[in-house]
Protein backbone atom coordinates (compact mmCIF):
# COMPACT_ATOMS: atom_id res chain seq x y z
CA UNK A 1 -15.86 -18.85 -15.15
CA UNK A 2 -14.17 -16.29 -17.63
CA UNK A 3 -16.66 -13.65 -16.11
CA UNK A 4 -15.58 -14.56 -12.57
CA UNK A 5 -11.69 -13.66 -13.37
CA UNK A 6 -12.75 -10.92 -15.20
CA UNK A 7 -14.58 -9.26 -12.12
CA UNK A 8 -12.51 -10.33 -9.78
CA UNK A 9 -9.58 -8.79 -11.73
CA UNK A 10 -11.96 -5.80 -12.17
CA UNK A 11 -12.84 -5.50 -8.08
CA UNK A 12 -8.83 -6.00 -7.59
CA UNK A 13 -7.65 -3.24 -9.64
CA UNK A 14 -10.23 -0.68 -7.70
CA UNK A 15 -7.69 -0.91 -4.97
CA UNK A 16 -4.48 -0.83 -6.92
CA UNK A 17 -5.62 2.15 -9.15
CA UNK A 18 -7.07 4.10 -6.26
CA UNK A 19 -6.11 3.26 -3.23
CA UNK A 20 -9.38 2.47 -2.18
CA UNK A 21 -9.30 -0.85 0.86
CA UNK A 22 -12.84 -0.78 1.93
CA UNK A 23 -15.33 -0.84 -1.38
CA UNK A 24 -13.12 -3.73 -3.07
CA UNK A 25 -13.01 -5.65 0.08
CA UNK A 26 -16.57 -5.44 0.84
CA UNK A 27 -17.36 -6.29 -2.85
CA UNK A 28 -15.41 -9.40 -2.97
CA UNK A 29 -16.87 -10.59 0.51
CA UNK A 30 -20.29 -9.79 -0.69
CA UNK A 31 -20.30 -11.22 -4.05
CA UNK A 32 -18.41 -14.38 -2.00
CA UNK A 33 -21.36 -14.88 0.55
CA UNK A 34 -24.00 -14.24 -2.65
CA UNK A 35 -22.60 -17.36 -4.56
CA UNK A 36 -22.46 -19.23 -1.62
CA UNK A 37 -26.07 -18.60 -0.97
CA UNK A 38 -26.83 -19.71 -4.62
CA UNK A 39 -24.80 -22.46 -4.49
CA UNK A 40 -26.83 -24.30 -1.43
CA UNK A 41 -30.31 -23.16 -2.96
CA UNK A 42 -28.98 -25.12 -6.33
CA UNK A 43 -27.83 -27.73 -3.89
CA UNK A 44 -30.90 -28.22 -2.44
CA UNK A 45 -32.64 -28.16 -5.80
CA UNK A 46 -30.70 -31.15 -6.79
CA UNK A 47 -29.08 -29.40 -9.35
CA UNK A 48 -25.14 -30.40 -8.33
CA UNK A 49 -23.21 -29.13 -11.17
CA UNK A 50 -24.23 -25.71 -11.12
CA UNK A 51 -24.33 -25.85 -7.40
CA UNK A 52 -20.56 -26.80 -7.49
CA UNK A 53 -19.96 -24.38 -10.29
CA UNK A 54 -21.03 -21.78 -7.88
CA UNK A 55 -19.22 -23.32 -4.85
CA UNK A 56 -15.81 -23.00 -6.96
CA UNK A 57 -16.55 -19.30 -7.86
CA UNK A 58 -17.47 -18.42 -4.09
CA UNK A 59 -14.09 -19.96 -3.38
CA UNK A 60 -12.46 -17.80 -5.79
CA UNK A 61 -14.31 -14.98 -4.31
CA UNK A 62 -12.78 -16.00 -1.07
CA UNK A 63 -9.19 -16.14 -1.97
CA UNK A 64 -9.88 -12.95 -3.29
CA UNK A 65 -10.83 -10.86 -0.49
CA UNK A 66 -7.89 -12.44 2.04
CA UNK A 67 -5.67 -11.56 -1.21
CA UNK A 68 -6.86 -8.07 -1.18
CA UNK A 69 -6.98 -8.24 2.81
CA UNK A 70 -3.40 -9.37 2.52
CA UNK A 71 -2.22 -6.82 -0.18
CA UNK A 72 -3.64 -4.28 2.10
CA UNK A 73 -1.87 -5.09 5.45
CA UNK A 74 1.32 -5.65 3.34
CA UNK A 75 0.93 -2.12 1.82
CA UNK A 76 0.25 -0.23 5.18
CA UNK A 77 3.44 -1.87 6.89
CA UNK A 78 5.56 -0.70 4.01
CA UNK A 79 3.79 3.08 4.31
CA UNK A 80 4.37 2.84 7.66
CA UNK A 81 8.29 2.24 7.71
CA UNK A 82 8.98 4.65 5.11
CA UNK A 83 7.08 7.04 7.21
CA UNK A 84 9.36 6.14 10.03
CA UNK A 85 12.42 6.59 7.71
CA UNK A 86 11.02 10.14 6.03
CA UNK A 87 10.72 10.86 10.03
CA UNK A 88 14.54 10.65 10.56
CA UNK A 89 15.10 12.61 7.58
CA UNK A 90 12.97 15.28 8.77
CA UNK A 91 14.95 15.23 12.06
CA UNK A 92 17.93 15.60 10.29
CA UNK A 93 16.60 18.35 8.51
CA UNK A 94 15.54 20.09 11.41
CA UNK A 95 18.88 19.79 12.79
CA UNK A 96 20.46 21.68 10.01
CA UNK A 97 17.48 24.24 9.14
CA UNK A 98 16.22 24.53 12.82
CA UNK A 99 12.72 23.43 11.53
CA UNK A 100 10.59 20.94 10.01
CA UNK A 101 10.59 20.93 5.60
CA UNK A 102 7.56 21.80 4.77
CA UNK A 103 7.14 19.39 1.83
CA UNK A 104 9.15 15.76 1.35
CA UNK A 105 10.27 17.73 -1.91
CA UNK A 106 12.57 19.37 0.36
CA UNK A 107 14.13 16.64 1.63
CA UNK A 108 15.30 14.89 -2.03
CA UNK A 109 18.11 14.71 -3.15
CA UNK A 110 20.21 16.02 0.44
CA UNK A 111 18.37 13.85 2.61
CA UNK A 112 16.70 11.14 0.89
CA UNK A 113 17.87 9.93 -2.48
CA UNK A 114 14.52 9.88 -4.43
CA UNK A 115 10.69 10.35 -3.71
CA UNK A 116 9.59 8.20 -1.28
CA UNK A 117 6.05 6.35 -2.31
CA UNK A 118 3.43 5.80 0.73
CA UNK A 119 2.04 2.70 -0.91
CA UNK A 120 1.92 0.37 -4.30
CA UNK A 121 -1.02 1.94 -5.84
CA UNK A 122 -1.38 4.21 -8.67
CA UNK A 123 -3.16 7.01 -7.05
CA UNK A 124 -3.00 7.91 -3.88
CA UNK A 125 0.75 7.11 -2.68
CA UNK A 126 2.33 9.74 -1.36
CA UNK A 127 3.43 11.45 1.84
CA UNK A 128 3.11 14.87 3.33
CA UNK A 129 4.67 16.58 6.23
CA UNK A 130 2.13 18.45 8.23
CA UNK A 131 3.91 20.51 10.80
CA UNK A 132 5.70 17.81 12.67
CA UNK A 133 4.07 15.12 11.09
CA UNK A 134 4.36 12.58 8.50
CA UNK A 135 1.26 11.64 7.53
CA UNK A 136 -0.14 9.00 4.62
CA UNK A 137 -3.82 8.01 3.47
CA UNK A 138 -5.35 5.24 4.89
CA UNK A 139 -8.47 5.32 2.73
CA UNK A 140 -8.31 7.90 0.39
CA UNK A 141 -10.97 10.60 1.56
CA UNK A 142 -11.58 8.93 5.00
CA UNK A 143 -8.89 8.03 7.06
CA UNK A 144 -5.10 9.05 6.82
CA UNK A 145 -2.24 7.66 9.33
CA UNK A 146 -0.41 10.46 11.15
CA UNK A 147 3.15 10.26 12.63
CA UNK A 148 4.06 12.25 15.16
CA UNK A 149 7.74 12.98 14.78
CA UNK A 150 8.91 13.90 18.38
CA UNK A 151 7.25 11.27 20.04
CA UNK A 152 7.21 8.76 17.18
CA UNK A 153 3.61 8.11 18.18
CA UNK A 154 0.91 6.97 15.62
CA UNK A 155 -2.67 8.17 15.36
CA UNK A 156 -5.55 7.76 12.74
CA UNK A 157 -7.18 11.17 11.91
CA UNK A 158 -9.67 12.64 9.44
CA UNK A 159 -7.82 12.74 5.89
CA UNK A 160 -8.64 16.36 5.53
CA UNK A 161 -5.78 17.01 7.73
CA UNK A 162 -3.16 15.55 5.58
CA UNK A 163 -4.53 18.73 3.46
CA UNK A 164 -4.49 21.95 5.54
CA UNK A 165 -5.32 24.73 4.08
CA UNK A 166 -3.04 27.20 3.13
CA UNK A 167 -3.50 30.69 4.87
């Protein structure tokens, strides 16, 4: 059982270091239906302990993945409101500047007391204003979450535009 916690703290940490939602979800929902599997073929081999050894541990699994699922939502709503509140920031900014900072950098300490953090992972958790957007990763490399300011509309894009290049 020691190995269980150890790779389930192992699989758990993959998101909280890096960001990453889909490979530690998958892995824990894989590795869930695997000892499930095992656990009926030892169940129908008549071998009961090992088959409820296995039964416990795809539990575990289990709890895992809507732990991860859960962490995950959480994380997203909290990225999401502080992109909403670096939005009205911006605004404000724009109403003294008569534009758009280019970087939240700009906005701390005048309009926002510290850095604001896009989500409770290590890498991975910040913002960035593109043009007149607020924008956050989704999954890191993939997906990123894009605020429109002026219409306060939200739409999932390609990450690589939460990383224009500079001309």
């Amino acid at each position: 059982m020691i190995t269980t916690i150890i790779f389930m703290a192992v699989v758990a940490s993959v998101y909280l270091v890096s960001g990453v939602q889909f490979i530690p979800q998958m892995i824990s929902v894989l590795t869930m239906c695997l000892l499930a599997l095992a656990a009926l073929v030892f169940l129908l081999m008549g071998r009961r302990p090992r088959a409820r050894e296995l039964g416990v541990q795809a539990l575990a699994f289990g709890a895992l993945s809507l732990l991860v699922y859960g962490g995950i939502k959480l994380d997203n709503s909290f990225a999401r409101s502080g992109a909403v509140r670096l939005a009205a920031a911006c605004e404000e900014y724009k109403a003294k500047t008569g534009s758009y900072p280019e970087t939240v950098r700009e906005l701390v300490p005048g309009y926002l007391p510290k850095m604001p953090r896009a989500r409770h992972t290590i890498m991975w958790a910040q913002y960035a204003i593109v043009g007149d957007k607020v924008m956050f990763l989704l999954e890191p490399g993939l997906l990123a979450n894009s605020y429109e300011i002026p219409s306060g509309a939200w739409k999932v894009v390609d990450a690589a535009k939460m990383f224009p290049a500079k001309p």
